[in-house]
N, C-alpha and C. Protein backbone atom coordinates (compact mmCIF):
# COMPACT_ATOMS: atom_id res chain seq x y z
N UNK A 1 -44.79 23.90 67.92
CA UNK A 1 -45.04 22.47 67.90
C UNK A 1 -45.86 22.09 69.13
N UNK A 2 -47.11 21.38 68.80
CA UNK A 2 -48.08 20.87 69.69
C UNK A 2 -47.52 19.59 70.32
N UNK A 3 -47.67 19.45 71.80
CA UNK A 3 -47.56 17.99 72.17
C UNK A 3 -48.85 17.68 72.95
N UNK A 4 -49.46 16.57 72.66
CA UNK A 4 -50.58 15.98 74.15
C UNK A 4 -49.74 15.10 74.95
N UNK A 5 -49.37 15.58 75.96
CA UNK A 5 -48.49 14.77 76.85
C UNK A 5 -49.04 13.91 77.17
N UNK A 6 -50.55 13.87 77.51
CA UNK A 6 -51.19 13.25 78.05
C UNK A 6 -51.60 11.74 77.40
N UNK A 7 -51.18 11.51 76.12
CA UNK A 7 -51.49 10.56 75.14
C UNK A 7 -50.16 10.08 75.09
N UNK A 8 -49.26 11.08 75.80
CA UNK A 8 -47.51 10.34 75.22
C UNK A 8 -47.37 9.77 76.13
N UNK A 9 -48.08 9.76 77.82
CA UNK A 9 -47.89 9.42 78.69
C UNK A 9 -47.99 8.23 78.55
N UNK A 10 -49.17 7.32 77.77
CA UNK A 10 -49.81 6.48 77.60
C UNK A 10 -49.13 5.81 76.99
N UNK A 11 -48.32 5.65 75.80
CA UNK A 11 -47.06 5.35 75.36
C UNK A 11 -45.75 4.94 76.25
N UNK A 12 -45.69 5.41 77.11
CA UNK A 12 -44.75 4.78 78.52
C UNK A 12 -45.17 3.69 78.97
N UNK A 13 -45.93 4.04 79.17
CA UNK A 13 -47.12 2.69 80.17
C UNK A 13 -47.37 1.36 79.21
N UNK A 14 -47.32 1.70 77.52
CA UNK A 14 -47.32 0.53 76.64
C UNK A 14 -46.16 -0.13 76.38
N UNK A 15 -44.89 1.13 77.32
CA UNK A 15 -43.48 0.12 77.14
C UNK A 15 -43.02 -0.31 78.26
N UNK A 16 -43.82 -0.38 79.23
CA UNK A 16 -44.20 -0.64 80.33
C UNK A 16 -44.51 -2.14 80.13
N UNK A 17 -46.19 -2.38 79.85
CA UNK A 17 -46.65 -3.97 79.01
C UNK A 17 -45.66 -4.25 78.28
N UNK A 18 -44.97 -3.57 77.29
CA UNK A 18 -44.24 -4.46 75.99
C UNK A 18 -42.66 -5.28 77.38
N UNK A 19 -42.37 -4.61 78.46
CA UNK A 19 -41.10 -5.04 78.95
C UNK A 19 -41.66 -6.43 79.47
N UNK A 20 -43.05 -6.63 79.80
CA UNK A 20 -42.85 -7.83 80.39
C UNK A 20 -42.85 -8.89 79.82
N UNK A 21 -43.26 -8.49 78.19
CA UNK A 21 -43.12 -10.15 77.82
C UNK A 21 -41.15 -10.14 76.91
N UNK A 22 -40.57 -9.43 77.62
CA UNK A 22 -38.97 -9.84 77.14
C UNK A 22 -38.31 -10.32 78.23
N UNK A 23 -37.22 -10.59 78.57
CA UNK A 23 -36.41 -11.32 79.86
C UNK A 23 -36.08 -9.38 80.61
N UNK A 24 -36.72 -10.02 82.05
CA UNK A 24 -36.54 -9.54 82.88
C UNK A 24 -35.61 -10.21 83.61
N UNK A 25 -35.36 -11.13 84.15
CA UNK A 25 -34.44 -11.85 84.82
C UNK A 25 -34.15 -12.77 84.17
N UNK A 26 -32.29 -13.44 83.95
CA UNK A 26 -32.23 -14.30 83.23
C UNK A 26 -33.23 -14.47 81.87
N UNK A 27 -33.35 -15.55 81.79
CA UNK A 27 -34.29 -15.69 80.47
C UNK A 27 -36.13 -15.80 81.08
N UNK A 28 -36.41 -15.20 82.18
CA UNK A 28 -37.49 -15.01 82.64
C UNK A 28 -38.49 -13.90 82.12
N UNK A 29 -39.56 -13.83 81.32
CA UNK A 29 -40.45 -12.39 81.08
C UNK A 29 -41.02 -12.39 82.36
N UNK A 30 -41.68 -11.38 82.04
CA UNK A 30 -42.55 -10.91 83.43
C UNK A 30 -43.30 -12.07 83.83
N UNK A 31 -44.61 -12.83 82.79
CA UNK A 31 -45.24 -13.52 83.77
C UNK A 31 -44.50 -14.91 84.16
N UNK A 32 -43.38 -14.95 83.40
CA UNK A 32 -42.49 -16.33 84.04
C UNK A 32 -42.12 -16.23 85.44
N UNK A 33 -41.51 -15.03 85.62
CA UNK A 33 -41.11 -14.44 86.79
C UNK A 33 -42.52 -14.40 87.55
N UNK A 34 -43.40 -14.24 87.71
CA UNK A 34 -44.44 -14.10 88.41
C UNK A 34 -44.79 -15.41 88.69
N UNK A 35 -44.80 -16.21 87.94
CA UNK A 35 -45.23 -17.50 88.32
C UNK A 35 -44.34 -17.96 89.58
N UNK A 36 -42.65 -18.16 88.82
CA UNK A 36 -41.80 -18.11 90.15
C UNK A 36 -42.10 -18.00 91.12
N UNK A 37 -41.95 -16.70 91.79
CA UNK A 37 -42.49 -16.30 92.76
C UNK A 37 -43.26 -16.27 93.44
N UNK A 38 -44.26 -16.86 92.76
CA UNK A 38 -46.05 -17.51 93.67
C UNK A 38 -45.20 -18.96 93.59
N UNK A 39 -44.39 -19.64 93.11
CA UNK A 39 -44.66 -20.74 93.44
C UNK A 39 -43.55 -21.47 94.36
N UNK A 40 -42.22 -20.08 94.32
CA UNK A 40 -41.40 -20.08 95.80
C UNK A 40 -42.17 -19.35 96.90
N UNK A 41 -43.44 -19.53 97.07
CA UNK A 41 -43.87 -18.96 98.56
C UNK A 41 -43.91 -17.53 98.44
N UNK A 42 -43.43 -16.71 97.43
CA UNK A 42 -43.77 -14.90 97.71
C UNK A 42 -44.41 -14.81 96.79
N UNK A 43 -45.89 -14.98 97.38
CA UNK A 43 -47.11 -14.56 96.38
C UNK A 43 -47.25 -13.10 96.13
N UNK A 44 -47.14 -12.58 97.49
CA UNK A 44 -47.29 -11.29 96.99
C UNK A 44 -46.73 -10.25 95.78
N UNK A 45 -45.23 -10.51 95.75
CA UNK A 45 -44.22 -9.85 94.97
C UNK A 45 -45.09 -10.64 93.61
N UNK A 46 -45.32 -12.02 93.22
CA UNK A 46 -45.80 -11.97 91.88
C UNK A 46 -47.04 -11.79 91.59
N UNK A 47 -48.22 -11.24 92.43
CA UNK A 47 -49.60 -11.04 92.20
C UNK A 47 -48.78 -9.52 92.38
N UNK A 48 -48.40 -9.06 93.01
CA UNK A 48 -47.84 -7.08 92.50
C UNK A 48 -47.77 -7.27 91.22
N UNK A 49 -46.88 -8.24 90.70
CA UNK A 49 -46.27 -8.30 89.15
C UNK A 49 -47.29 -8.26 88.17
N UNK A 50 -48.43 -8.96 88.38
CA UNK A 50 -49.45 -9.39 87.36
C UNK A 50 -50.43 -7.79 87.71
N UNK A 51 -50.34 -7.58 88.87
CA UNK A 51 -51.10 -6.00 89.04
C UNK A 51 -50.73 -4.96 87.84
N UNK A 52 -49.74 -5.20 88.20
CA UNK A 52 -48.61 -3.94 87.37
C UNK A 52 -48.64 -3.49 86.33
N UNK A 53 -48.76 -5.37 85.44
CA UNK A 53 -48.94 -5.76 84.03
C UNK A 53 -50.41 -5.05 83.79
N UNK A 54 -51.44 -5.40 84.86
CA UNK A 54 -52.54 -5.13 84.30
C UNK A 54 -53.27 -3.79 84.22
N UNK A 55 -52.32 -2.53 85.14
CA UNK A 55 -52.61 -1.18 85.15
C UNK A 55 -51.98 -0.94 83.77
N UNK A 56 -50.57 -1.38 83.66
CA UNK A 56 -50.08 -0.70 82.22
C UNK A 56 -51.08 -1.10 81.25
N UNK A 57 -52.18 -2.33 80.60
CA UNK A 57 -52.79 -2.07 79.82
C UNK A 57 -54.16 -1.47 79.83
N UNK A 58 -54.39 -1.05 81.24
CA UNK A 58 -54.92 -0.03 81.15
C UNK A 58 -55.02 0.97 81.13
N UNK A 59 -53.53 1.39 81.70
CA UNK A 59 -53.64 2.57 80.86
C UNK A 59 -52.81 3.07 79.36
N UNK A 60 -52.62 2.17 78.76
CA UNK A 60 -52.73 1.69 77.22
C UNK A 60 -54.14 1.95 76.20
N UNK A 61 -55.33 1.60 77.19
CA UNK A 61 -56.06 1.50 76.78
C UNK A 61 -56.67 3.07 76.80
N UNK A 62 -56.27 3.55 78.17
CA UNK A 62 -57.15 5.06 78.37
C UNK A 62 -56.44 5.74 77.11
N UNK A 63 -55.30 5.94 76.69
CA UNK A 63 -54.15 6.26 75.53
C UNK A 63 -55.30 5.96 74.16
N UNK A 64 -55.48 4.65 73.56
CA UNK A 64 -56.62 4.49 72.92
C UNK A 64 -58.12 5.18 73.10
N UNK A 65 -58.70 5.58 74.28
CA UNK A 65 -59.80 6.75 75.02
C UNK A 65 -59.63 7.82 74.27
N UNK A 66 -58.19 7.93 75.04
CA UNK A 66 -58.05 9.48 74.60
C UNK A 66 -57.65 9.79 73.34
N UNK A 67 -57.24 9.49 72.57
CA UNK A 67 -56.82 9.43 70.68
C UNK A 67 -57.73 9.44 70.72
N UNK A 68 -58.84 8.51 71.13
CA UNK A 68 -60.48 8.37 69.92
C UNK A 68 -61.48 9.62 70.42
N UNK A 69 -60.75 10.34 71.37
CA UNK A 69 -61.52 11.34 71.88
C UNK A 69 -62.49 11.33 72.68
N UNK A 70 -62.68 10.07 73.52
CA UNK A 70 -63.25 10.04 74.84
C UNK A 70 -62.77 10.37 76.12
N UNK A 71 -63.36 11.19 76.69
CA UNK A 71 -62.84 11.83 77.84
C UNK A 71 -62.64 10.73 78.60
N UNK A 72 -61.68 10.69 79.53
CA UNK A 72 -61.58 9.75 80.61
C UNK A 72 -61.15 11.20 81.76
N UNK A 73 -61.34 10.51 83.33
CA UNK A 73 -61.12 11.78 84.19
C UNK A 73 -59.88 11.78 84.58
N UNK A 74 -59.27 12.67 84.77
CA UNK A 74 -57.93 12.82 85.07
C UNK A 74 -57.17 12.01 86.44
N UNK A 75 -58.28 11.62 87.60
CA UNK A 75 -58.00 11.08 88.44
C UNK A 75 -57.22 9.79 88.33
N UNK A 76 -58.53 9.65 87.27
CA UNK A 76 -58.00 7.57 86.94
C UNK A 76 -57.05 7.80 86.30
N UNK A 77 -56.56 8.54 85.21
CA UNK A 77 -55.11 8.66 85.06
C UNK A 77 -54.43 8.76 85.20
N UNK A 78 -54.39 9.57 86.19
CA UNK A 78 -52.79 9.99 87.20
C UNK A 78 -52.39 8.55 87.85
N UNK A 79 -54.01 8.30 88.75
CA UNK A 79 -53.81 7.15 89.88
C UNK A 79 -53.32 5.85 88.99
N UNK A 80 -53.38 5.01 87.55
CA UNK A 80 -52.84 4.26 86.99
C UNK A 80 -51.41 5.01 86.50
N UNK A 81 -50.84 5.92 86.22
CA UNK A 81 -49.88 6.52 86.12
C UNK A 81 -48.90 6.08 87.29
N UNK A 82 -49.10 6.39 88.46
CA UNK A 82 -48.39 5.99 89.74
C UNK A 82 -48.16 5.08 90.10
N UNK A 83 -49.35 4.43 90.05
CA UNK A 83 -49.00 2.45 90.42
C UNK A 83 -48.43 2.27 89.59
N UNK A 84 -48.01 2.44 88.18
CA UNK A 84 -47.20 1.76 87.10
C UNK A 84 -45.95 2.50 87.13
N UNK A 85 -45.86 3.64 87.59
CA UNK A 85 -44.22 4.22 88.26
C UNK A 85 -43.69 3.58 89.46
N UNK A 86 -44.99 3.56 90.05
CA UNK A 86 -44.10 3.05 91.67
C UNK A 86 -43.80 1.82 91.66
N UNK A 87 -44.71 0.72 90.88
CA UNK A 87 -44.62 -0.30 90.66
C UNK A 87 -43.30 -0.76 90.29
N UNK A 88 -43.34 -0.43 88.69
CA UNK A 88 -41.84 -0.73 88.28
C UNK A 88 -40.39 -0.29 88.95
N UNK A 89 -40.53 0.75 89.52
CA UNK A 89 -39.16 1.13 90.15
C UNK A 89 -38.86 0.40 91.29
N UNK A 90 -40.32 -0.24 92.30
CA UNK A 90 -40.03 -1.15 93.42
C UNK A 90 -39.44 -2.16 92.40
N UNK A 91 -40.00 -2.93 91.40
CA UNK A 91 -39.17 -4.06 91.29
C UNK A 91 -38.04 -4.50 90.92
N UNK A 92 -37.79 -2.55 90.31
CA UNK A 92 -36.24 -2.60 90.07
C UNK A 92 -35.77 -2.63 91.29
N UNK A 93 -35.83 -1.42 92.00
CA UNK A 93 -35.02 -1.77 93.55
C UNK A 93 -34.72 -2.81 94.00
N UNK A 94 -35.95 -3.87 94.34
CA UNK A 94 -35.55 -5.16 94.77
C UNK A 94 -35.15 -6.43 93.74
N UNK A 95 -34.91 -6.36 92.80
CA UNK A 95 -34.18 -6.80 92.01
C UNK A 95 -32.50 -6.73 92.13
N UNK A 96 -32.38 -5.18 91.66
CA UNK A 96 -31.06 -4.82 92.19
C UNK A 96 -30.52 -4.88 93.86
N UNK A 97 -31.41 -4.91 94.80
CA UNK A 97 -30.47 -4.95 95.84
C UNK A 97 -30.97 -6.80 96.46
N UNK A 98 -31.21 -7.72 95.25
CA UNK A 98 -30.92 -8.92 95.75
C UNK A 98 -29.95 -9.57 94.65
N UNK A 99 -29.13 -8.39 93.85
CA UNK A 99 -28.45 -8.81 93.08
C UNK A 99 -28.40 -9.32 92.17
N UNK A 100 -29.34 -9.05 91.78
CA UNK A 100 -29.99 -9.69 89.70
C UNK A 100 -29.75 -8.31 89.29
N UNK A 101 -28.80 -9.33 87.92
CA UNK A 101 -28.53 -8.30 86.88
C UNK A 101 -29.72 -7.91 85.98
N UNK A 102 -29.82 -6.41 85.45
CA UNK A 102 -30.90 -6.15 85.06
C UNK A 102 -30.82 -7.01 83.01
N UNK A 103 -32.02 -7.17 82.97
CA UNK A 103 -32.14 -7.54 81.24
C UNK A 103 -33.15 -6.71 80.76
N UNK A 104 -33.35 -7.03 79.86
CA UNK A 104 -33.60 -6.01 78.64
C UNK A 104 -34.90 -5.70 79.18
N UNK A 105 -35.91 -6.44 79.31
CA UNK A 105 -37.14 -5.80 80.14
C UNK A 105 -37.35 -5.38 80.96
N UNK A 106 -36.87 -4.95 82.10
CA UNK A 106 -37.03 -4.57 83.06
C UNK A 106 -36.37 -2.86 82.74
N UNK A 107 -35.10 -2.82 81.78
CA UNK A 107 -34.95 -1.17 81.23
C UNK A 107 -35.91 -0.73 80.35
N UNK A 108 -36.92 -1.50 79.77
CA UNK A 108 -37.62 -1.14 79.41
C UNK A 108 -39.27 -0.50 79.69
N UNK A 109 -38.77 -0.93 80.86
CA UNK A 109 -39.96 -0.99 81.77
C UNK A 109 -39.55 -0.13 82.34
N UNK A 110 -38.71 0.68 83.18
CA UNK A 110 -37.95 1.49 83.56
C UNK A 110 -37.82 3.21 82.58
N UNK A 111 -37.75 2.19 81.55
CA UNK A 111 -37.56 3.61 80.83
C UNK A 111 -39.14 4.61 80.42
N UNK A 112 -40.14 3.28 79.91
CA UNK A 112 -41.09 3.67 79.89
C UNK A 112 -42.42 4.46 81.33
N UNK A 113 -41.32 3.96 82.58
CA UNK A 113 -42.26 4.27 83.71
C UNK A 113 -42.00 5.80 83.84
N UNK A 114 -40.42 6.05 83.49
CA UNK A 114 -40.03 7.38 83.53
C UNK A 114 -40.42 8.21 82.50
N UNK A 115 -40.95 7.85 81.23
CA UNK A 115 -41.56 8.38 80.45
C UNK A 115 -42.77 8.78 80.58
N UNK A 116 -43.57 8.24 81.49
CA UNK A 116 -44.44 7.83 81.47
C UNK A 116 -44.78 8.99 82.77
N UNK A 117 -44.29 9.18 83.42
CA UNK A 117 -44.17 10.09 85.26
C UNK A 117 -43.59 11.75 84.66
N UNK A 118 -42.45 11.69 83.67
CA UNK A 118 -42.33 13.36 83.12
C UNK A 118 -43.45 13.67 82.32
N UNK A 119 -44.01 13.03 81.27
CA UNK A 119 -45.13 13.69 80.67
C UNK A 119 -46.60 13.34 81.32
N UNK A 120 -46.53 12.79 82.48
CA UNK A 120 -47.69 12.83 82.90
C UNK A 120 -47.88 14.51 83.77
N UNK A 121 -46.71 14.30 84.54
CA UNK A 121 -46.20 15.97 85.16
C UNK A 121 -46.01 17.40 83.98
N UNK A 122 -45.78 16.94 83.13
CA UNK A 122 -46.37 18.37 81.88
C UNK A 122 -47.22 18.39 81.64
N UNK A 123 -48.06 17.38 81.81
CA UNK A 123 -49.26 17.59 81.21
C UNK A 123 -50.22 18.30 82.60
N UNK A 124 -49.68 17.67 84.09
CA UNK A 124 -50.35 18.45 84.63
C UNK A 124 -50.41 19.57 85.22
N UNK A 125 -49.30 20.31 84.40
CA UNK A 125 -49.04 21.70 84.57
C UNK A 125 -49.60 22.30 83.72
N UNK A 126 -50.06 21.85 82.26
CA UNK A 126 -50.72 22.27 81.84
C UNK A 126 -52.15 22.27 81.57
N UNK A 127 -52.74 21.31 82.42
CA UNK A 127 -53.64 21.15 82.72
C UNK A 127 -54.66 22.34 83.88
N UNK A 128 -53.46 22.76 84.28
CA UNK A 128 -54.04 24.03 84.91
C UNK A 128 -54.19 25.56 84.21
N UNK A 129 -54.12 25.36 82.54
CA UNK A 129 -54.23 26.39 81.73
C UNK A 129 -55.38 25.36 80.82
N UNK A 130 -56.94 25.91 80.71
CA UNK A 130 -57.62 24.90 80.31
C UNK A 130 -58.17 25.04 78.81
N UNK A 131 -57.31 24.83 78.05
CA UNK A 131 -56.49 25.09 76.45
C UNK A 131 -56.36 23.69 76.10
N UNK A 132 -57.71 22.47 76.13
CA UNK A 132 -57.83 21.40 75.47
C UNK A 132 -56.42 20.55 75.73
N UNK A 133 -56.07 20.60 76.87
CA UNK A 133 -54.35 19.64 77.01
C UNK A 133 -53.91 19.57 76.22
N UNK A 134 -53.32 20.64 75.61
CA UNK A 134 -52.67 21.05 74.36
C UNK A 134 -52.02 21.73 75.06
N UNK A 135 -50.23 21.98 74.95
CA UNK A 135 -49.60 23.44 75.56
C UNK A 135 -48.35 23.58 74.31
N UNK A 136 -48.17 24.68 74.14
CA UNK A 136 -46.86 25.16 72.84
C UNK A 136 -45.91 24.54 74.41
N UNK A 137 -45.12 24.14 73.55
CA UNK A 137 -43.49 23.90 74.57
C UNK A 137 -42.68 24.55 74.55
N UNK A 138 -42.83 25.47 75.22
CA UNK A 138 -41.23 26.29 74.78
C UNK A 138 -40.66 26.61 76.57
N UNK A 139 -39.61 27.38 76.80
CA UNK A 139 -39.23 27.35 78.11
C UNK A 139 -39.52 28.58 78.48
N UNK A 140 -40.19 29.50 77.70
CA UNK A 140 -41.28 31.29 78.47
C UNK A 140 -42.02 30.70 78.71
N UNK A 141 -43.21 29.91 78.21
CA UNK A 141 -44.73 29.33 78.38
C UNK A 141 -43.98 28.65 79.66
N UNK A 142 -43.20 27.67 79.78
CA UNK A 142 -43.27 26.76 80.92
C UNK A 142 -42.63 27.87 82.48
N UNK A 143 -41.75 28.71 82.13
CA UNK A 143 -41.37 29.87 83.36
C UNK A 143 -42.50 30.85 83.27
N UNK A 144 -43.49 30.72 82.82
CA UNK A 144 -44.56 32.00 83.06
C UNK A 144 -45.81 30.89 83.82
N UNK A 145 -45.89 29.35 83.41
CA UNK A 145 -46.80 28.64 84.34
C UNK A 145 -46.14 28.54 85.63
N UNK A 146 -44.83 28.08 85.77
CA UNK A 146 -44.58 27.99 87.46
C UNK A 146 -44.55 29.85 87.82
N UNK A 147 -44.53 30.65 87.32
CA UNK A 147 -44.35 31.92 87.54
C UNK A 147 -46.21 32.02 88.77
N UNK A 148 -46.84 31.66 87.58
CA UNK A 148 -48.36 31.87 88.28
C UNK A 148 -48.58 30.75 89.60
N UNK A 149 -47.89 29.38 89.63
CA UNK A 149 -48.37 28.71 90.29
C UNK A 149 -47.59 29.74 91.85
N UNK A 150 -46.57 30.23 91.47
CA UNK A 150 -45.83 30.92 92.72
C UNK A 150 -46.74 31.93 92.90
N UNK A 151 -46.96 32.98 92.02
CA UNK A 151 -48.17 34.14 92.43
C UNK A 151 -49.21 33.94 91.74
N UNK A 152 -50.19 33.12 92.44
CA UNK A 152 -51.55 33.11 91.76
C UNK A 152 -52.16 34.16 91.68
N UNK A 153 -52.04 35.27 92.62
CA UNK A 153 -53.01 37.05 92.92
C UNK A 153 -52.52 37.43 91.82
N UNK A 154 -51.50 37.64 91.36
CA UNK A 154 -50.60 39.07 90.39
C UNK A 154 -50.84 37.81 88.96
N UNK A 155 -51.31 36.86 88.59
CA UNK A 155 -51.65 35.82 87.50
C UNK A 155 -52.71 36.84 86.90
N UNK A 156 -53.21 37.45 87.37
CA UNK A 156 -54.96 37.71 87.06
C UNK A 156 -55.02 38.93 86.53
């Protein structure tokens, strides 16, 4: 069984966008909450928010790239990959340690960032076997790639 991680990654990042328009706080979605917050004086925390929103549909969109079979470079993927991991998990953190209970968007957002950070990391393990980001999944193929990344000389 074939997976493109790299397209499933992209799928995280769209449940990523889909968390913000459900209640993240109280009956707040994301850009309600963003407004908030620019308009109690912490602009920053809700222009992060609207950032956040706007890497996940892009990289939603690279997801659409890559299905239609346009290359995009791996850089810009990773680097929207990260801001939309690091992103969401800061706002869980500070959410939770100012004591808001979490709602339904924000696990969703959560779940998709973590979805979104493991298959971006398979994919770039297999990205170093250059076999169309395509890899069989099994757990020999994946202990024979960290096998080589440990001895790259005896790989060859």
């Amino acid at each position: 069984m074939y997976f493109n991680f790299r397209v499933i990654s992209k799928i995280g990042l769209l449940l990523v966008a889909i968390g913000f328009f459900m209640p993240i706080v109280s009956v707040l979605s994301g850009f309600s909450l963003a407004d908030l917050l620019i308009n109690l004086g912490q602009t920053l925390r809700g222009v992060l928010l609207y950032i956040l929103f706007a890497f996940a549909l892009a990289g939603t969109v690279i997801g659409v790239l890559l299905v239609s079979k346009i290359n995009v470079p791996p850089f810009i993927d990773c680097l929207v990959t990260l801001i939309c991991v690091s992103g969401s998990w800061y706002f869980a953190a500070t959410l939770r340690g100012e004591g808001v209970p979490f709602q339904a968007g924000i696990s969703v957002m959560l779940v998709g960032s973590t979805l979104a950070l493991f298959t971006q990391l398979l994919w770039s393990l297999s990205y170093l076997d250059p076999t169309d980001y395509k890899v069989q999944f099994s757990l020999v193929e994946f202990d024979t790639k960290l096998q080589r990344l440990k001895d790259p000389i005896d790989a060859s």
